[in-house]
C-alpha atoms as a PDB file:
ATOM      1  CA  UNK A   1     242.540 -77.098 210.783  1.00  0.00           C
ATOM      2  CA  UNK A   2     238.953 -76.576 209.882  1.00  0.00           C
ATOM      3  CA  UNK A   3     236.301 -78.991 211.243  1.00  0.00           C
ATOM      4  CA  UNK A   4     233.178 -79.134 209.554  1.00  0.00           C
ATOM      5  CA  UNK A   5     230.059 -78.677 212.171  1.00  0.00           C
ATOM      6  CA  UNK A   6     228.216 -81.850 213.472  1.00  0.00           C
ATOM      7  CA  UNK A   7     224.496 -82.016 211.984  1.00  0.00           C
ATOM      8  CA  UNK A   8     222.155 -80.740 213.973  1.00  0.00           C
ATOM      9  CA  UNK A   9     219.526 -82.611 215.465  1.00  0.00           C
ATOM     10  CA  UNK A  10     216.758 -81.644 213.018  1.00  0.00           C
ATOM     11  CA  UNK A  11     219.042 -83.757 210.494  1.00  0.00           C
ATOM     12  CA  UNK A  12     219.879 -86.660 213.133  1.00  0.00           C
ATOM     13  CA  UNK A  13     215.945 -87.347 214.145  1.00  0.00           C
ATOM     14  CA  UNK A  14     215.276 -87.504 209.816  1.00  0.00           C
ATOM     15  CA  UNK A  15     218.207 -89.932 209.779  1.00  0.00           C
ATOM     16  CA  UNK A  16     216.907 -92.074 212.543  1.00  0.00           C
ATOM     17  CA  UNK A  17     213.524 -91.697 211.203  1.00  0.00           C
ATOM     18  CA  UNK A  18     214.596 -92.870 207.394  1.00  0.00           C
ATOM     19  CA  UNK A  19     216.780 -95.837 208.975  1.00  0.00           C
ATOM     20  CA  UNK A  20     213.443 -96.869 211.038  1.00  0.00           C
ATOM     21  CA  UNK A  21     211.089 -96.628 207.811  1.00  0.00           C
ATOM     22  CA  UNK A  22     213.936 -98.703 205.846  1.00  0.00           C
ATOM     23  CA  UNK A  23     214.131-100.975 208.454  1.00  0.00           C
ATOM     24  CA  UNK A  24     210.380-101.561 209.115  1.00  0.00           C
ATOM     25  CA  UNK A  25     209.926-102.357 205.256  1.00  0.00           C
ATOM     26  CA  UNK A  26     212.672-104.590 205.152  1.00  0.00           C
ATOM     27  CA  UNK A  27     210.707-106.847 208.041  1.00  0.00           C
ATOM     28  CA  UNK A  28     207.069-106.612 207.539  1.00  0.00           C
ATOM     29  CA  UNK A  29     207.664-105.970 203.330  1.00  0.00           C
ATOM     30  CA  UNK A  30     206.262-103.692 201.091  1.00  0.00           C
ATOM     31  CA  UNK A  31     203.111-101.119 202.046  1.00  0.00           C
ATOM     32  CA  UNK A  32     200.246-101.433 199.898  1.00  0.00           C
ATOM     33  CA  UNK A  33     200.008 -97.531 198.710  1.00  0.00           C
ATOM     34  CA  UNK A  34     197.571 -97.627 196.477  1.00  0.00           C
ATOM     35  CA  UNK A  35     196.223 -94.224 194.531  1.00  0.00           C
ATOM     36  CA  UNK A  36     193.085 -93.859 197.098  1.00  0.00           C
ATOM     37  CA  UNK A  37     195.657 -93.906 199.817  1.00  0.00           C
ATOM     38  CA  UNK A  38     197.947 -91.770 198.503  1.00  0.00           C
ATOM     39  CA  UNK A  39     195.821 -88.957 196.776  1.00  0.00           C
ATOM     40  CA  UNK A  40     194.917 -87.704 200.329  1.00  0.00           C
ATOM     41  CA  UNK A  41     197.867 -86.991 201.025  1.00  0.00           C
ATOM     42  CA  UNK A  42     199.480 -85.730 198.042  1.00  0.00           C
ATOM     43  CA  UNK A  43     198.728 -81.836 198.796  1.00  0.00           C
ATOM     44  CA  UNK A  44     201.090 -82.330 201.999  1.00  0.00           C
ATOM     45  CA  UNK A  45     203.688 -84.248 199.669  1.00  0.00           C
ATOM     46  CA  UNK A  46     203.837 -81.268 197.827  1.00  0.00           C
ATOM     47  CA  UNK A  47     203.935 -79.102 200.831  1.00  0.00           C
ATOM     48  CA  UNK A  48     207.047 -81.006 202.283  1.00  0.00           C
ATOM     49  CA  UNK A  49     208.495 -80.678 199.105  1.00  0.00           C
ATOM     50  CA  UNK A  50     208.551 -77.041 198.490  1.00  0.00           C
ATOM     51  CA  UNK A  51     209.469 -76.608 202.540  1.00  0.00           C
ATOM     52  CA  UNK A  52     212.785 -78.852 201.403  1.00  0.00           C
ATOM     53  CA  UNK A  53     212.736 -76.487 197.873  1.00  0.00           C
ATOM     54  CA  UNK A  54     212.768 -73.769 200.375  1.00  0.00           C
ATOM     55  CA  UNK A  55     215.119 -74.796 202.477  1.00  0.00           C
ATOM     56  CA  UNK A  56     217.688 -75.532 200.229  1.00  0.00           C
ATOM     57  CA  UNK A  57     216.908 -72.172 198.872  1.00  0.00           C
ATOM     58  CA  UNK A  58     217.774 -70.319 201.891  1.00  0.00           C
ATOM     59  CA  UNK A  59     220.433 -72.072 202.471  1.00  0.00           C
ATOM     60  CA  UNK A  60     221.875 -71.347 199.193  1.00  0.00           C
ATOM     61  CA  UNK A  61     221.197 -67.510 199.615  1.00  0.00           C
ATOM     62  CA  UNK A  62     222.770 -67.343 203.016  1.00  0.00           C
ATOM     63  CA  UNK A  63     226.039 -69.430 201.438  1.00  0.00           C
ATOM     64  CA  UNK A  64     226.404 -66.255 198.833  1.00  0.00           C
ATOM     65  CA  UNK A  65     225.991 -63.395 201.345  1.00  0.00           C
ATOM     66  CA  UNK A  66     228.857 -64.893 203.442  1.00  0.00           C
ATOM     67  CA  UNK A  67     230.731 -65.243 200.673  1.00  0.00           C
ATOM     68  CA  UNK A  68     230.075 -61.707 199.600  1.00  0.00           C
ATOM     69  CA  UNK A  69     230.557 -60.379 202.588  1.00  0.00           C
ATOM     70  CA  UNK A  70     233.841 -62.254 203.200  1.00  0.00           C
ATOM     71  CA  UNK A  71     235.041 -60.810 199.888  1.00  0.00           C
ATOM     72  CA  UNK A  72     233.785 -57.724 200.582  1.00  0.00           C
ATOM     73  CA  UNK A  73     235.967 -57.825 203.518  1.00  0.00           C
ATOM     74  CA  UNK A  74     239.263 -58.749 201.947  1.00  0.00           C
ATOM     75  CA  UNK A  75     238.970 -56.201 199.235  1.00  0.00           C
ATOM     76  CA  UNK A  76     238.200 -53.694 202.281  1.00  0.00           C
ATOM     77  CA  UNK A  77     242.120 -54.935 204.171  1.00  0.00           C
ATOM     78  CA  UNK A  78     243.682 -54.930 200.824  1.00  0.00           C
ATOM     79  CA  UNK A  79     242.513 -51.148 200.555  1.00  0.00           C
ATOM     80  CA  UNK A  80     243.802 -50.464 204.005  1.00  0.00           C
ATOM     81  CA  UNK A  81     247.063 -52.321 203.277  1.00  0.00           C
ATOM     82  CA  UNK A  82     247.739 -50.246 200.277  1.00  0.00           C
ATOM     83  CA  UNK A  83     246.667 -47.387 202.065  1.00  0.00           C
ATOM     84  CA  UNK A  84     249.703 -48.331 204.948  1.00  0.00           C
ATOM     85  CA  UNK A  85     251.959 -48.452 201.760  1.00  0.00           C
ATOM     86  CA  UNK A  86     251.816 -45.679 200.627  1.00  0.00           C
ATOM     87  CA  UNK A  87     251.803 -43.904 203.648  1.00  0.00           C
ATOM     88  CA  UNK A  88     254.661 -45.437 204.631  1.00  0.00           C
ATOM     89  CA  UNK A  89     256.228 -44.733 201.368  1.00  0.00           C
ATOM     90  CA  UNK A  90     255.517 -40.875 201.336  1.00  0.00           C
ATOM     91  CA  UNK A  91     256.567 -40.756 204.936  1.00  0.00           C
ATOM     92  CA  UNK A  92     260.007 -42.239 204.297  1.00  0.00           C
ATOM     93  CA  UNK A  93     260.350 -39.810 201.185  1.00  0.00           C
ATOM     94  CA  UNK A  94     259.449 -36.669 203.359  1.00  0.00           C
ATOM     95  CA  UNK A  95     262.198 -38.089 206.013  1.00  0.00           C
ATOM     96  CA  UNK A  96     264.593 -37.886 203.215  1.00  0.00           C
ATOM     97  CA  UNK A  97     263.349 -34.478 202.417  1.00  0.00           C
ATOM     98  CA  UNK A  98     263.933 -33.561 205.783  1.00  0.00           C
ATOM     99  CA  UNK A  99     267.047 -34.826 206.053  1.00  0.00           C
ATOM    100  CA  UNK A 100     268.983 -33.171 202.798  1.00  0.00           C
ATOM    101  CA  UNK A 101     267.043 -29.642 204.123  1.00  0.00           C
ATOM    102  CA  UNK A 102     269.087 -30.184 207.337  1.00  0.00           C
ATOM    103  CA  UNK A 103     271.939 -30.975 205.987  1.00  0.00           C
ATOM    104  CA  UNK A 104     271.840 -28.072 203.174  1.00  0.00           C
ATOM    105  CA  UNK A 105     271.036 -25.883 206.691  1.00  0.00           C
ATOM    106  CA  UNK A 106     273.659 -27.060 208.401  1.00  0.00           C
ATOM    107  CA  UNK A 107     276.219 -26.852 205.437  1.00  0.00           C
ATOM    108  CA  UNK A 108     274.919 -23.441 204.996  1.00  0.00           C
ATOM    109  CA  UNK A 109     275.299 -22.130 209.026  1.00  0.00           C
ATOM    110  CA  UNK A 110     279.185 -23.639 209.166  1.00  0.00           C
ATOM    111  CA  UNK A 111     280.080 -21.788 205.963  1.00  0.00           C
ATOM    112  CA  UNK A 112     278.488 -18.497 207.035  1.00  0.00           C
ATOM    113  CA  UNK A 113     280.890 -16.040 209.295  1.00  0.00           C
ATOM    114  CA  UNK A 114     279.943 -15.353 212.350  1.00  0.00           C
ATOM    115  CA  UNK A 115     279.408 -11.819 213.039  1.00  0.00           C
ATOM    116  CA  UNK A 116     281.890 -11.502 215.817  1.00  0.00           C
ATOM    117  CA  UNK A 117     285.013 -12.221 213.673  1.00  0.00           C
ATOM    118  CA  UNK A 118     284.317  -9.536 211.079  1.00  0.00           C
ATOM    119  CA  UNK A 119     284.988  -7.402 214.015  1.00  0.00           C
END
């Protein structure tokens, strides 16, 4: 059964912090953001926004390596697998091999006369 991982606590203080902003509208109503309030701050809006770009970015990367690397790693057992096979296939042929020689060398010592009863 696979469990997906709790958030970490990065995301669980942003949670909190949106629920508190949400909340803290709801009571005291809307701010008053007007344009000379918000223009100084709108070169660290677009800073938080291309750390989240980022982010999600990296995140993104880092889901593609492990799933390279996890195919990567299944193509490398199926290799060894079929390696096994055929081993194991060539092995039991050379046992056969093996077998019919000893047989044909066995045949071949009972039929032969022994060299004590020609004299």
């Amino acid at each position: 059964m696979n469990r997906k991982p709790l958030p970490g606590p990065a995301i669980i203080a942003t949670m909190m912090l949106a629920v508190a902003i949400i909340a803290t509208i709801s009571v005291t109503g809307p701010i008053p953001a007007s344009y000379e309030i918000i223009k100084d701050f709108q070169t660290m809006i677009a800073a938080f926004v291309a750390v989240g770009a980022a982010a999600l970015a990296y995140r993104a990367a880092m889901a593609k390596v492990a799933l390279d690397r996890e195919i990567h790693n299944r193509e490398q057992a199926y290799l060894r697998i079929g390696l096994y096979r055929r081993l194991s296939s060539q092995l039991d042929r050379l046992i056969g091999e093996v077998e019919s020689v000893l047989g044909f060398l066995k045949s071949a010592l009972e039929a032969k006369p022994k060299s004590r009863d020609i004299e």
